[in-house]
C-alpha atoms as a PDB file:
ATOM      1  CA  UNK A   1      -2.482  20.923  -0.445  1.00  0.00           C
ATOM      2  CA  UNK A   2      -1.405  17.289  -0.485  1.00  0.00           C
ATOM      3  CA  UNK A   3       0.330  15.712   2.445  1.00  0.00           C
ATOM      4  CA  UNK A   4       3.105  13.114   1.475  1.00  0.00           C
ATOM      5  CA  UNK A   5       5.040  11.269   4.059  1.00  0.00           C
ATOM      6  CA  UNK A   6       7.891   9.509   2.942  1.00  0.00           C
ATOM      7  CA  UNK A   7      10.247   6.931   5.187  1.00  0.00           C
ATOM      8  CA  UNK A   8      13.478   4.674   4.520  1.00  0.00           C
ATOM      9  CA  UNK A   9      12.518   0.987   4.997  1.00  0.00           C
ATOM     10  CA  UNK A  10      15.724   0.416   7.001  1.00  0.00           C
ATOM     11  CA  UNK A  11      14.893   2.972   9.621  1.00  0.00           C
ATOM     12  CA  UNK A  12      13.776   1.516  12.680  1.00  0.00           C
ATOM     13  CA  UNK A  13      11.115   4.257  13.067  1.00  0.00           C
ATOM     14  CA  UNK A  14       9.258   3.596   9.685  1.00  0.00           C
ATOM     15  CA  UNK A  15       6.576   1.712  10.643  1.00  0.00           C
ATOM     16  CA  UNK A  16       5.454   4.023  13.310  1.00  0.00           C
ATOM     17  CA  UNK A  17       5.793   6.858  10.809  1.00  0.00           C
ATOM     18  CA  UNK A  18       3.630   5.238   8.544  1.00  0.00           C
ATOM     19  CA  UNK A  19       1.168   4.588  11.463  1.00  0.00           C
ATOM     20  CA  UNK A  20       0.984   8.165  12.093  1.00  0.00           C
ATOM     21  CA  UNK A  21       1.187   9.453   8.189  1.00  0.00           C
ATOM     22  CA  UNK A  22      -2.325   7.458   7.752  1.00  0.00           C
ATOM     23  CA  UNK A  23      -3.551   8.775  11.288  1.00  0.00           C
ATOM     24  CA  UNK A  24      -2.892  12.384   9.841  1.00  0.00           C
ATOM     25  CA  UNK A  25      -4.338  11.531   6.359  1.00  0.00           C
ATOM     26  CA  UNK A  26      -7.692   9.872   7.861  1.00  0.00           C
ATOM     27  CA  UNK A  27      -8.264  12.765  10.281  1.00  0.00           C
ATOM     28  CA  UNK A  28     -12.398  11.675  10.137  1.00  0.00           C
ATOM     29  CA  UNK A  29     -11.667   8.124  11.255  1.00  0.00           C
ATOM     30  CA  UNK A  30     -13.870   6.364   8.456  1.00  0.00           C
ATOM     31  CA  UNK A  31     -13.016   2.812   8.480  1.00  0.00           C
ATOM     32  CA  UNK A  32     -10.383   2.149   6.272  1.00  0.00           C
ATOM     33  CA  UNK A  33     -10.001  -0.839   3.841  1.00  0.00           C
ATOM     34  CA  UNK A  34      -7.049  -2.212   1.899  1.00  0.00           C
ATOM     35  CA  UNK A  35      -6.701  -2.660  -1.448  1.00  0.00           C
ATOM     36  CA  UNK A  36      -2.524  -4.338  -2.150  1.00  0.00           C
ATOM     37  CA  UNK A  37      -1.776  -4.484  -5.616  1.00  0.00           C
ATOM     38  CA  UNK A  38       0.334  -6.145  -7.757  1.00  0.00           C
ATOM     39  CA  UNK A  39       1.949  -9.800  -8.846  1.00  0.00           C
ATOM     40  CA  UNK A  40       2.949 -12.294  -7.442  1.00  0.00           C
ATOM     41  CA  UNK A  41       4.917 -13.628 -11.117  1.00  0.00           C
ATOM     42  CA  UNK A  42       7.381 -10.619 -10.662  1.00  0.00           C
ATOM     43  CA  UNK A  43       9.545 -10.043  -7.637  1.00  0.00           C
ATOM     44  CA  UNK A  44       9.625  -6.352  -8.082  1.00  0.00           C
ATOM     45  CA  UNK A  45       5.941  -6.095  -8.483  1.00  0.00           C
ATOM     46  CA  UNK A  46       4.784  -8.700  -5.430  1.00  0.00           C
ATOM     47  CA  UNK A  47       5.077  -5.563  -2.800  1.00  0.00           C
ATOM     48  CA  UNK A  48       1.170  -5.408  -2.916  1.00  0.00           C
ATOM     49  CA  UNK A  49       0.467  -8.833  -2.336  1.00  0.00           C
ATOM     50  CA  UNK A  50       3.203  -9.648   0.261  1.00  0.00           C
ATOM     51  CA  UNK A  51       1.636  -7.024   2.221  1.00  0.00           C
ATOM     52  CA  UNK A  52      -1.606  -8.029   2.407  1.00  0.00           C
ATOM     53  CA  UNK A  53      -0.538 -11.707   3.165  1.00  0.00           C
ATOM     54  CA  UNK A  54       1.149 -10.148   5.888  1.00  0.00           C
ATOM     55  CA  UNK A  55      -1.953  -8.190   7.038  1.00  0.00           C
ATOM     56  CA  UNK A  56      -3.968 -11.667   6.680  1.00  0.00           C
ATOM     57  CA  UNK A  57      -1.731 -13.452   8.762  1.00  0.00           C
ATOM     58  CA  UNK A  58      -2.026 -11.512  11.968  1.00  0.00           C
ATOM     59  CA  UNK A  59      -5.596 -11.325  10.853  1.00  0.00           C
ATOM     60  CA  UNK A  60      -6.557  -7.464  11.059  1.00  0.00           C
ATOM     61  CA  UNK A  61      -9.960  -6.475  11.963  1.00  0.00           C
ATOM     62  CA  UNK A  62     -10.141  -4.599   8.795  1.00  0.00           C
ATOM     63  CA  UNK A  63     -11.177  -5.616   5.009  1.00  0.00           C
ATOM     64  CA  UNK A  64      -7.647  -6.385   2.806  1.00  0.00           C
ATOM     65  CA  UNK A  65      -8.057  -7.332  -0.734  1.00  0.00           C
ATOM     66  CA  UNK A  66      -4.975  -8.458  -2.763  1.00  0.00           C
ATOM     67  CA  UNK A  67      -2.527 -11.076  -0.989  1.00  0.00           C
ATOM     68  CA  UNK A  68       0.362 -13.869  -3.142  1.00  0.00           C
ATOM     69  CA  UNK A  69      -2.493 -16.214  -3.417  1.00  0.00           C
ATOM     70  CA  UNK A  70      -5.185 -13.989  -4.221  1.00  0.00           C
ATOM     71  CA  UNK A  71      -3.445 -11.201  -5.816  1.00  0.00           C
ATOM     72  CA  UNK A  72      -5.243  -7.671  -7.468  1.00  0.00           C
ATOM     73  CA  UNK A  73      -3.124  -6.783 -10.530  1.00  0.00           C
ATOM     74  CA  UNK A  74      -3.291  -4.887 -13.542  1.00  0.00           C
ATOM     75  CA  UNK A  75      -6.550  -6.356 -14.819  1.00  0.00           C
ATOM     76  CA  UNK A  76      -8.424  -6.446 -11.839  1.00  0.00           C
ATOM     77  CA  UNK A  77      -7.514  -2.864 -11.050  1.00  0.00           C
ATOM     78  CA  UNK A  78     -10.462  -1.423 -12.781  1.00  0.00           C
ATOM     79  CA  UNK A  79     -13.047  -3.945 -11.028  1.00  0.00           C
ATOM     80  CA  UNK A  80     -11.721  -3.342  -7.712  1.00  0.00           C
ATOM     81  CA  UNK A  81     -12.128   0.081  -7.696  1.00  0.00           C
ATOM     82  CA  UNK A  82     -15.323  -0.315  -8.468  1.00  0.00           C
ATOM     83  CA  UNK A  83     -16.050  -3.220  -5.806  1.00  0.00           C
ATOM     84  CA  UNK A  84     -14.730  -1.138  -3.643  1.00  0.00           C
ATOM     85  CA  UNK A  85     -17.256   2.274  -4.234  1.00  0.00           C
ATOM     86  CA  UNK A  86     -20.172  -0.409  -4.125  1.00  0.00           C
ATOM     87  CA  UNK A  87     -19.296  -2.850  -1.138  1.00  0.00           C
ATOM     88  CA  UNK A  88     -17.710   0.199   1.251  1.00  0.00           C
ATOM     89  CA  UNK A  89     -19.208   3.244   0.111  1.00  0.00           C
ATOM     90  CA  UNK A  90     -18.094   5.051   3.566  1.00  0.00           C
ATOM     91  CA  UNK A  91     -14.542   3.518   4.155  1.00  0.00           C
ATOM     92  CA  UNK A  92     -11.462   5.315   3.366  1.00  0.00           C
ATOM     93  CA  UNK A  93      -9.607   2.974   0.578  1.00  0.00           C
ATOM     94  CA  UNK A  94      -5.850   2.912   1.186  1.00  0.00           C
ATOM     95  CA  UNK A  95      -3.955   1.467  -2.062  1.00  0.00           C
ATOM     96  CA  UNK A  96      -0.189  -0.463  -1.332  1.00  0.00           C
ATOM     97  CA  UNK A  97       2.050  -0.876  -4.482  1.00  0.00           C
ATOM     98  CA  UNK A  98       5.270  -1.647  -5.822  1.00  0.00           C
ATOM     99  CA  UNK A  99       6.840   1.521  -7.767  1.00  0.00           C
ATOM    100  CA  UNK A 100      10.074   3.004 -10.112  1.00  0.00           C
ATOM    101  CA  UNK A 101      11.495   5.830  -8.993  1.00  0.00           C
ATOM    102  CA  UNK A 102      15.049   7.496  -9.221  1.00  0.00           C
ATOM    103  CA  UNK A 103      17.808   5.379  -8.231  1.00  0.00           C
ATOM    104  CA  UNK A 104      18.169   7.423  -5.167  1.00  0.00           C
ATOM    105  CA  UNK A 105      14.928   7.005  -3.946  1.00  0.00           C
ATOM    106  CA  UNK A 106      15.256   2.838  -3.937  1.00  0.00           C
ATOM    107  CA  UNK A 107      14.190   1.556  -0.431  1.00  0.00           C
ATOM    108  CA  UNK A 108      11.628   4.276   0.441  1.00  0.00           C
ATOM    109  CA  UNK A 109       8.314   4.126   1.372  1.00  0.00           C
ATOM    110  CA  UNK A 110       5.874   6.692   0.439  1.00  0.00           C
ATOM    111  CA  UNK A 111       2.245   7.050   1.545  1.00  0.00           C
ATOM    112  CA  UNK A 112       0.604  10.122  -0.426  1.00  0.00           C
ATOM    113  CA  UNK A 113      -2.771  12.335  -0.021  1.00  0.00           C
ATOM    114  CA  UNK A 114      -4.029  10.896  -3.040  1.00  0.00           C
ATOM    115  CA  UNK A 115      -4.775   7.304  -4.495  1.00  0.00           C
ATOM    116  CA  UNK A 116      -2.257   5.775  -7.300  1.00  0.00           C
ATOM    117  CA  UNK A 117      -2.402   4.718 -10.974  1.00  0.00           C
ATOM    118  CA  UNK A 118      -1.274   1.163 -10.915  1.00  0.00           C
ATOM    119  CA  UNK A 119       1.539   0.516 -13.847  1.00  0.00           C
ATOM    120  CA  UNK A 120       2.752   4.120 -14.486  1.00  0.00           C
ATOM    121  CA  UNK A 121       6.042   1.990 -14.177  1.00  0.00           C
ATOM    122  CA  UNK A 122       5.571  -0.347 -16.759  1.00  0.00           C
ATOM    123  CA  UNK A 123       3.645   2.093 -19.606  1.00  0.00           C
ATOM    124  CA  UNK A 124       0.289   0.907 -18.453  1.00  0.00           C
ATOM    125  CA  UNK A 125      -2.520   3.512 -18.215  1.00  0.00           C
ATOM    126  CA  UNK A 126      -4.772   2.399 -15.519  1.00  0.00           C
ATOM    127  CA  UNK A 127      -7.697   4.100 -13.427  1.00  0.00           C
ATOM    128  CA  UNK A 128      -6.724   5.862 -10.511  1.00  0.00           C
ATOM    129  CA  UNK A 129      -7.367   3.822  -7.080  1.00  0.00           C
ATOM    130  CA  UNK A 130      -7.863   4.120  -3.585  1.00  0.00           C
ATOM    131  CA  UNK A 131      -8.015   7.369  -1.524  1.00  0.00           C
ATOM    132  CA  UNK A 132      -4.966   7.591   0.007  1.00  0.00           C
ATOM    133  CA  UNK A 133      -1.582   5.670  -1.514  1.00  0.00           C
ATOM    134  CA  UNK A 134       0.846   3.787   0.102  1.00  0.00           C
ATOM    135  CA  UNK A 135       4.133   3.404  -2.752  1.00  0.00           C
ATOM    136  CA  UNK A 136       7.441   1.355  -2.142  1.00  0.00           C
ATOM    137  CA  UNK A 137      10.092   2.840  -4.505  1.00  0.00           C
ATOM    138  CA  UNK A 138      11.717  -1.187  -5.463  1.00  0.00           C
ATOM    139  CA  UNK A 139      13.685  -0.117  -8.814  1.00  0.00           C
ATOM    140  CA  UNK A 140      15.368   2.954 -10.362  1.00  0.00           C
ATOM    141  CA  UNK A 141      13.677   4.369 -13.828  1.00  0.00           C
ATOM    142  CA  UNK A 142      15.399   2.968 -17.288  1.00  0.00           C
ATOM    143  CA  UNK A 143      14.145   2.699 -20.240  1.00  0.00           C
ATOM    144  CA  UNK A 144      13.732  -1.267 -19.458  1.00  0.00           C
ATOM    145  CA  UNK A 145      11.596  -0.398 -15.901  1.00  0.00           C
ATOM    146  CA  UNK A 146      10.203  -4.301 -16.864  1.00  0.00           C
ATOM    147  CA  UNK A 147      13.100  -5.990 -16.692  1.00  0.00           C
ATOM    148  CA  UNK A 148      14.146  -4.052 -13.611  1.00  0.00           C
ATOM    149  CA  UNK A 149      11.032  -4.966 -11.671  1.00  0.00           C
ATOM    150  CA  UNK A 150      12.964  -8.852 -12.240  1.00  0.00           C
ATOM    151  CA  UNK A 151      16.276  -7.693 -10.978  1.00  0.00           C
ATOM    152  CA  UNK A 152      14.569  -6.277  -7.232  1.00  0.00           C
ATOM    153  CA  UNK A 153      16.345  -7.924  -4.249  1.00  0.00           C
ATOM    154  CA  UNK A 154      13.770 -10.125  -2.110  1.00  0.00           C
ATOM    155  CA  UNK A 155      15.335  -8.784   0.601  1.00  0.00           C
ATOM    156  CA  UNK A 156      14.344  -5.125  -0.207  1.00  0.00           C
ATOM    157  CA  UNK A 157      10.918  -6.127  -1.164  1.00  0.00           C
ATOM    158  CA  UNK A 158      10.422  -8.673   1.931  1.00  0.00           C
ATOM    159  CA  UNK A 159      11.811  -5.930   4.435  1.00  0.00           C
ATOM    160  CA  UNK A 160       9.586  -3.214   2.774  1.00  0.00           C
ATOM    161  CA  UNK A 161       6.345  -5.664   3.604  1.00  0.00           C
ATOM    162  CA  UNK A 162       7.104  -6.302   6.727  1.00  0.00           C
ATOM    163  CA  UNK A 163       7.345  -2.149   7.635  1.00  0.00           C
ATOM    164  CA  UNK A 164       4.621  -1.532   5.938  1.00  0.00           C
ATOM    165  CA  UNK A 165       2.656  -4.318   7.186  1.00  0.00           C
ATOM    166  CA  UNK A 166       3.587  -3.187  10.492  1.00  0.00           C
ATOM    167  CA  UNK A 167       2.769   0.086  10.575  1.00  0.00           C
ATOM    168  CA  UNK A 168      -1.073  -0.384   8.852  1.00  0.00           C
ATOM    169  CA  UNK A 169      -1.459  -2.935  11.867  1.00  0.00           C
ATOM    170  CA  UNK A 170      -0.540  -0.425  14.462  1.00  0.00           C
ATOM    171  CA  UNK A 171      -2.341   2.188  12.502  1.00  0.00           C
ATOM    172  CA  UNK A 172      -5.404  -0.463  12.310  1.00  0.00           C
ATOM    173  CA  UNK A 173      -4.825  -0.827  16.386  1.00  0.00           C
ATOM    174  CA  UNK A 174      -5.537   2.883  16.431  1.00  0.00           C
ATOM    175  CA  UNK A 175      -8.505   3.413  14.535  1.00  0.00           C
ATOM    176  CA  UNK A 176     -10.045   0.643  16.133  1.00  0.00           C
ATOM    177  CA  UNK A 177      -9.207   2.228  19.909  1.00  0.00           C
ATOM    178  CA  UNK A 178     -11.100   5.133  18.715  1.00  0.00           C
ATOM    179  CA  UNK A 179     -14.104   3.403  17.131  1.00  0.00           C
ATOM    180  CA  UNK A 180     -14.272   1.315  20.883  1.00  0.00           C
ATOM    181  CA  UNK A 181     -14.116   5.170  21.972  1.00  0.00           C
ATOM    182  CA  UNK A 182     -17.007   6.607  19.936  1.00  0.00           C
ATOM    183  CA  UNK A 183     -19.533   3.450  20.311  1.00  0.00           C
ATOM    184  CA  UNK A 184     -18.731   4.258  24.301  1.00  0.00           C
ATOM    185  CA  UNK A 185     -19.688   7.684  23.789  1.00  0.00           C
END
């Protein structure tokens, strides 16, 4: 059975509930890497990368791939995954994208048991990545999901970055307490 967490960016408790959704979904501590994908030439789609520049920027000690200047879209998506099998054969891969979901949903941050298929939103039909998933719902389905990904406030997608980018540092904090712990040991 698949464990899903799900959170509301505007709750002030999100980032500590993602902390603990990847504690519970890594319960064998392998090092985990970060793969953010996405675009920075579409607002709705630059969740991905505006994470990982966020990661970057209080310079993690863990290995994140995909930031605004370097950023892991569509076409890469295929190559990663398999950089990532070959350079970190033992690591737990943790994927961060930009989704559609139902109007309702807008603003929420999921982080599933399972890795994602990059571009579900937009008709693309990409390999599945990463172990576990971490999915910001940014539009509402239509039948033009495209031109919704351009109508995404920056706010929503800024504010979603930052939680999320919060709670993989805290989360990174963690795992790296309990590494410190076993190498003691």
């Amino acid at each position: 059975m698949d464990k899903n967490f799900t959170f509301n960016t505007l709750s002030e408790y999100s980032a500590k509930g993602i902390t603990q959704a990847l504690i519970s979904l890594n319960q064998n501590n392998r090092r985990p890497v970060f793969i953010c994908i996405g675009s920075d030439l579409v607002l709705g789609d630059s969740l991905g990368p505006l994470v990982g520049t966020f990661l970057k920027s209080k310079n993690v000690q863990s290995y994140v791939y995909g930031t605004l200047n370097y950023p892991i879209t569509a076409k890469e998506v295929e190559y990663a995954g398999k950089y990532l099998k070959q350079m970190h054969p033992n690591c737990i891969s943790i994927a961060i994208d930009a989704a559609i979901g139902n109007a309702d949903d807008v603003g929420l941050v999921r982080v599933l048991d399972k890795g994602l298929k990059p571009g579900l939103g937009v008709d693309k039909n990409l390999n599945v990545i990463g172990d576990i998933s971490i999915v910001g719902i940014v539009a509402g389905k239509s039948l033009q999901n495209y031109n919704l990904f351009n109508l995404t406030r920056l706010n929503l997608i800024y504010k979603m970055a930052q939680t999320v980018a919060e709670g993989i540092e805290k989360y990174i904090e963690y795992f790296s307490q309990c590494d410190d712990v076993k190498k003691a040991t």
